[in-house]
C-alpha atoms as a PDB file:
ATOM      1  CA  UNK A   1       0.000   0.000   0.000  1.00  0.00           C
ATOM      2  CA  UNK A   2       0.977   3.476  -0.282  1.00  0.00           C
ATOM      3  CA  UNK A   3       1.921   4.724   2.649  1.00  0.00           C
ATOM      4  CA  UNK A   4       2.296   8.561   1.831  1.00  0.00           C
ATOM      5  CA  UNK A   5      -1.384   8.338   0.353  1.00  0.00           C
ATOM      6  CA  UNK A   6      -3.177   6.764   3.356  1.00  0.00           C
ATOM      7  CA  UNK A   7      -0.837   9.406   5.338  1.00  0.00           C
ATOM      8  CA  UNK A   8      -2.147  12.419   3.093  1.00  0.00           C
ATOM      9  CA  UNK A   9      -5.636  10.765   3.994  1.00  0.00           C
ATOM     10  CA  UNK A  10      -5.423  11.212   7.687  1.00  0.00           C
ATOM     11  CA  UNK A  11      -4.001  14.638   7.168  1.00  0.00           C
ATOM     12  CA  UNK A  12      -7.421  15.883   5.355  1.00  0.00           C
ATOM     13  CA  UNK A  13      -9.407  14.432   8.004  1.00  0.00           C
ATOM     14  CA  UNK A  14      -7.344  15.650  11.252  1.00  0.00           C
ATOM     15  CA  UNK A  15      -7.425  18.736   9.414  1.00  0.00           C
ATOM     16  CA  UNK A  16     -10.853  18.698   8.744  1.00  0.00           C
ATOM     17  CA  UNK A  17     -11.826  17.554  12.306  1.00  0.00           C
ATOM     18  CA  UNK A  18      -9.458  20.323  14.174  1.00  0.00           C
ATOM     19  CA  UNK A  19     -11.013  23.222  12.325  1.00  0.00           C
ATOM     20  CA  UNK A  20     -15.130  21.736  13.185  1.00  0.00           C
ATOM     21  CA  UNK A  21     -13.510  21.435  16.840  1.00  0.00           C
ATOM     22  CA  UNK A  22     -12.520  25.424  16.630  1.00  0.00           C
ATOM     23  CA  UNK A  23     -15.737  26.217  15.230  1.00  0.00           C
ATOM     24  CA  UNK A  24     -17.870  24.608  17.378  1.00  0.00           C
ATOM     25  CA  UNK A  25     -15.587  26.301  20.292  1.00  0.00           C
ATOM     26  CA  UNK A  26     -16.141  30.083  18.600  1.00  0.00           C
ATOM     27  CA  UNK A  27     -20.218  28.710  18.786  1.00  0.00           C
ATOM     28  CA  UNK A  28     -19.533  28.921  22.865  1.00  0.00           C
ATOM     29  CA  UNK A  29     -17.412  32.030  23.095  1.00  0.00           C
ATOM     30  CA  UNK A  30     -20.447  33.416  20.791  1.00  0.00           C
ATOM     31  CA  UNK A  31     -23.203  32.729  23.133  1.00  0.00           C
ATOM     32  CA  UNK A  32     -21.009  33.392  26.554  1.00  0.00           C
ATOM     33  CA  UNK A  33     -20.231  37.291  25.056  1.00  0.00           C
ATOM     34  CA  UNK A  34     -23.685  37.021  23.991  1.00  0.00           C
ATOM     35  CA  UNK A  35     -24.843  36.226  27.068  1.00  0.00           C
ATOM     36  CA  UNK A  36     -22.373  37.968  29.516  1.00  0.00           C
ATOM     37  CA  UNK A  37     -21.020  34.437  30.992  1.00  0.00           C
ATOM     38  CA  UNK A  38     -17.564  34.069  31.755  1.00  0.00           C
ATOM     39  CA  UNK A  39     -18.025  30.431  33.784  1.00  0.00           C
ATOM     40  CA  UNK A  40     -20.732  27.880  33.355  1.00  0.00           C
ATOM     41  CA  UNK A  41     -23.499  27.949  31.405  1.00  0.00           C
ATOM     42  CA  UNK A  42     -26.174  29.760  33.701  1.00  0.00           C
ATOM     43  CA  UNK A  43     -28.297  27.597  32.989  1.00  0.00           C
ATOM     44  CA  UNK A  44     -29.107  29.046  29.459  1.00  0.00           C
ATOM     45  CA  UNK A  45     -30.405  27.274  26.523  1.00  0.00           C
ATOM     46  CA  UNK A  46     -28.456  28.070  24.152  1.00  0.00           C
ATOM     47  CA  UNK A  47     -25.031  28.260  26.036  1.00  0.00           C
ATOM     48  CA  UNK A  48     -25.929  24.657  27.233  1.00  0.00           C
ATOM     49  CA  UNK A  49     -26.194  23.401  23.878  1.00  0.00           C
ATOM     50  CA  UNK A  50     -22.646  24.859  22.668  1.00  0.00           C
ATOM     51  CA  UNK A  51     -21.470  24.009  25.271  1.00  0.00           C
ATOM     52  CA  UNK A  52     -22.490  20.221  24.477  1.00  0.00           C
ATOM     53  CA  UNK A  53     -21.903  20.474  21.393  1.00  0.00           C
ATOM     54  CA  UNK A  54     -18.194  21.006  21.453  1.00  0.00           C
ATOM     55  CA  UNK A  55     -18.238  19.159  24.608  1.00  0.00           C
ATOM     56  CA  UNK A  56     -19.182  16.161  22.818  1.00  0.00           C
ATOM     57  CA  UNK A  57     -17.252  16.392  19.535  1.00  0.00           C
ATOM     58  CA  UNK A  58     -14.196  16.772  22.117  1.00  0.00           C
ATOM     59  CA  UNK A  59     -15.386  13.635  24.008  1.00  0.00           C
ATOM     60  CA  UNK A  60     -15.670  11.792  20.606  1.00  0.00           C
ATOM     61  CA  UNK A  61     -13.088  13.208  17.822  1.00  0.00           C
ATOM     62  CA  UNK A  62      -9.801  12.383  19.722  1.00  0.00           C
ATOM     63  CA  UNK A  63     -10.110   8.288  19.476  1.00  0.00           C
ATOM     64  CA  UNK A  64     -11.487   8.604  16.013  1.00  0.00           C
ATOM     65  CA  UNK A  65      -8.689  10.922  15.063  1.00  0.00           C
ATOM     66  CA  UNK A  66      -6.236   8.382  16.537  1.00  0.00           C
ATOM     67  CA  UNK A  67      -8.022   5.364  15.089  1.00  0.00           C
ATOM     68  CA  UNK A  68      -7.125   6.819  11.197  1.00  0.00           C
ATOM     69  CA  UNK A  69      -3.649   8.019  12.140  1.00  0.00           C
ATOM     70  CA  UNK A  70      -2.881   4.490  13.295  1.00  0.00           C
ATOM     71  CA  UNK A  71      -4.338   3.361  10.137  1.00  0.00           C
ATOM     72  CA  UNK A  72      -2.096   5.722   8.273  1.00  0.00           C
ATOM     73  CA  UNK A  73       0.584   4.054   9.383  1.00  0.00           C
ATOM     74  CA  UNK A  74      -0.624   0.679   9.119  1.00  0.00           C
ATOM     75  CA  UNK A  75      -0.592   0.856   5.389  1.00  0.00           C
ATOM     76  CA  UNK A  76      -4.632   0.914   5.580  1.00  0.00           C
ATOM     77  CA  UNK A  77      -5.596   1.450   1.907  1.00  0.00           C
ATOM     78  CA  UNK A  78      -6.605   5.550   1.490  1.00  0.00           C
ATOM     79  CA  UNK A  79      -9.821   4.900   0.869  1.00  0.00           C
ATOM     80  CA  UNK A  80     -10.510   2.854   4.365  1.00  0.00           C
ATOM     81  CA  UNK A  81      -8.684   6.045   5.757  1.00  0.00           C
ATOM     82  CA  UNK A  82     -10.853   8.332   3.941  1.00  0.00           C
ATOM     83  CA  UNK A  83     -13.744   6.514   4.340  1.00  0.00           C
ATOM     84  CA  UNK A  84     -13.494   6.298   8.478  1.00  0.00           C
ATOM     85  CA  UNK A  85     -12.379  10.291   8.360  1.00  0.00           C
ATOM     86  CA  UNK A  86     -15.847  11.157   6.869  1.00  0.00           C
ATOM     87  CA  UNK A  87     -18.052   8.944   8.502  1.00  0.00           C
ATOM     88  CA  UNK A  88     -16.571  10.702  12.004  1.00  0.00           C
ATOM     89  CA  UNK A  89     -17.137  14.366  10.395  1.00  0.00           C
ATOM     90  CA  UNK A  90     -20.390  13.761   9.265  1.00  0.00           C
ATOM     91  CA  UNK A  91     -20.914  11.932  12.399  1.00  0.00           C
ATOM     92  CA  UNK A  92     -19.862  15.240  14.411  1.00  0.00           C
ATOM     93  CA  UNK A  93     -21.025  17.715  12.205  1.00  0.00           C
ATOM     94  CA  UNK A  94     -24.865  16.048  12.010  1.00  0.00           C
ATOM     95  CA  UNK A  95     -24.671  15.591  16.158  1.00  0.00           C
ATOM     96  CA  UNK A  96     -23.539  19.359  16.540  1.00  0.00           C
ATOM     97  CA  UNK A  97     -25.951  20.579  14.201  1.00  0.00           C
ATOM     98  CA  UNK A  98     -28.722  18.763  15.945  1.00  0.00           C
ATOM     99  CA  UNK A  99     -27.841  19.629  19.479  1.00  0.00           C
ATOM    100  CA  UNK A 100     -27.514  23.345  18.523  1.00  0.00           C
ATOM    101  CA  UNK A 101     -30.918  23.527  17.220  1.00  0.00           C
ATOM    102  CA  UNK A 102     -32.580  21.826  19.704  1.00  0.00           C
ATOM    103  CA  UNK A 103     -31.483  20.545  23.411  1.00  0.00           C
ATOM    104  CA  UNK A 104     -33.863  17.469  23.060  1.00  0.00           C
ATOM    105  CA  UNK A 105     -33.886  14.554  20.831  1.00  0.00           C
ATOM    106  CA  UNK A 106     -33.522  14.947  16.975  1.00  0.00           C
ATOM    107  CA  UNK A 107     -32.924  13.133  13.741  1.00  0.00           C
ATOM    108  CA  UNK A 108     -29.867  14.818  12.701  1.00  0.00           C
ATOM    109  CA  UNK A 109     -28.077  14.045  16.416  1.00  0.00           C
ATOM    110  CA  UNK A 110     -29.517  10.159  16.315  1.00  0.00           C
ATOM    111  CA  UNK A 111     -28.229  10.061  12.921  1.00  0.00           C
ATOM    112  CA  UNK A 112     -24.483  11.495  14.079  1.00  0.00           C
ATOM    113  CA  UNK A 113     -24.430   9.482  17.039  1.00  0.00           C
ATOM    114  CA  UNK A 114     -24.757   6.405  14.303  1.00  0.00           C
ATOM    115  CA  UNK A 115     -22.479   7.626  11.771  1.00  0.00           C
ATOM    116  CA  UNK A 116     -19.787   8.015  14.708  1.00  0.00           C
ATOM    117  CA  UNK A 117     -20.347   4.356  15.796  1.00  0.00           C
ATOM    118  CA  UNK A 118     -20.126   3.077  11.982  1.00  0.00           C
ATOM    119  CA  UNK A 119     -16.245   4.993  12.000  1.00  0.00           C
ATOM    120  CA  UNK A 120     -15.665   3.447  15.192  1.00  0.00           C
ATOM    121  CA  UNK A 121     -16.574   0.338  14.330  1.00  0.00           C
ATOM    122  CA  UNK A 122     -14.893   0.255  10.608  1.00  0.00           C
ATOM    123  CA  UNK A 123     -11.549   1.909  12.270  1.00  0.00           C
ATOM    124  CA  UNK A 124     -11.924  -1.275  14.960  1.00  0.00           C
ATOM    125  CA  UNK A 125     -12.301  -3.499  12.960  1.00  0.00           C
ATOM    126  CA  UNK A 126      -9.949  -2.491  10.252  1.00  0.00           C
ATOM    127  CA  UNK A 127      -6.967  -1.733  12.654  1.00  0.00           C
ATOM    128  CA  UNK A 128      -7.573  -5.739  14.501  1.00  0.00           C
ATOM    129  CA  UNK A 129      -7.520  -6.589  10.738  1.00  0.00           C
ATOM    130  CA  UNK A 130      -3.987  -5.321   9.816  1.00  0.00           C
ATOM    131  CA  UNK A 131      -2.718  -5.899  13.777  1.00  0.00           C
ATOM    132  CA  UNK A 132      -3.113  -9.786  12.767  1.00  0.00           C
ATOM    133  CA  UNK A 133       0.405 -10.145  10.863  1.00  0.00           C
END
């Protein structure tokens, strides 16, 4: 396999993933100088749901980020690398989108919370697959 392709692979997609993360962190620095908040949310709507929203992108983006850099360097084929890199952003862009329209249950966050567990599971399975020599 072609190692400097699967490597260019993970670089779009860590890339990619670090500039959602500093978006969705400008979303919260929005609503707190919106809202006069320096700590905490005060219990306000909106704030909350920034504040989740990059809360859970950072609880979910740094395995999945690790998951295709170790495939990088496994020799995974680019497109497995590619193909686990935007499963996670759509994942975490879908899941952001829906939390920061609405606190409560919604399509678009089921449907992120789904497309994160299909990268997880085809980065999983894919790195046991090319740990067995």
């Amino acid at each position: 396999m072609d190692a400097t392709a699967s490597a260019h692979a993970a670089a779009l997609w860590v890339g990619l993933h670090l500039i959602l993360l500093l978006v969705l962190s400008l979303m919260v620095v929005r609503q707190r100088r919106l809202h006069g908040v320096v700590l905490g949310d005060a219990d306000i709507p909106k704030l909350v749901q920034a504040v989740r929203a990059f809360g859970n992108a950072t609880e979910y983006v740094p395995a999945g980020l690790v998951a295709i850099a170790v495939l990088a360097m496994v020799g995974a084929p680019p497109m497995v690398v590619h193909l686990s890199g935007l499963l996670l952003l759509a994942g975490r862009v879908s899941h952001a989108v829906g939390l920061s329209r609405s606190g409560g249950a919604s399509i678009l966050r089921s449907a992120g919370v789904i497309l994160t567990w299909l990268a997880y599971i085809l980065g999983g399975v894919a790195l046991i697959f090319y740990a067995i020599p």
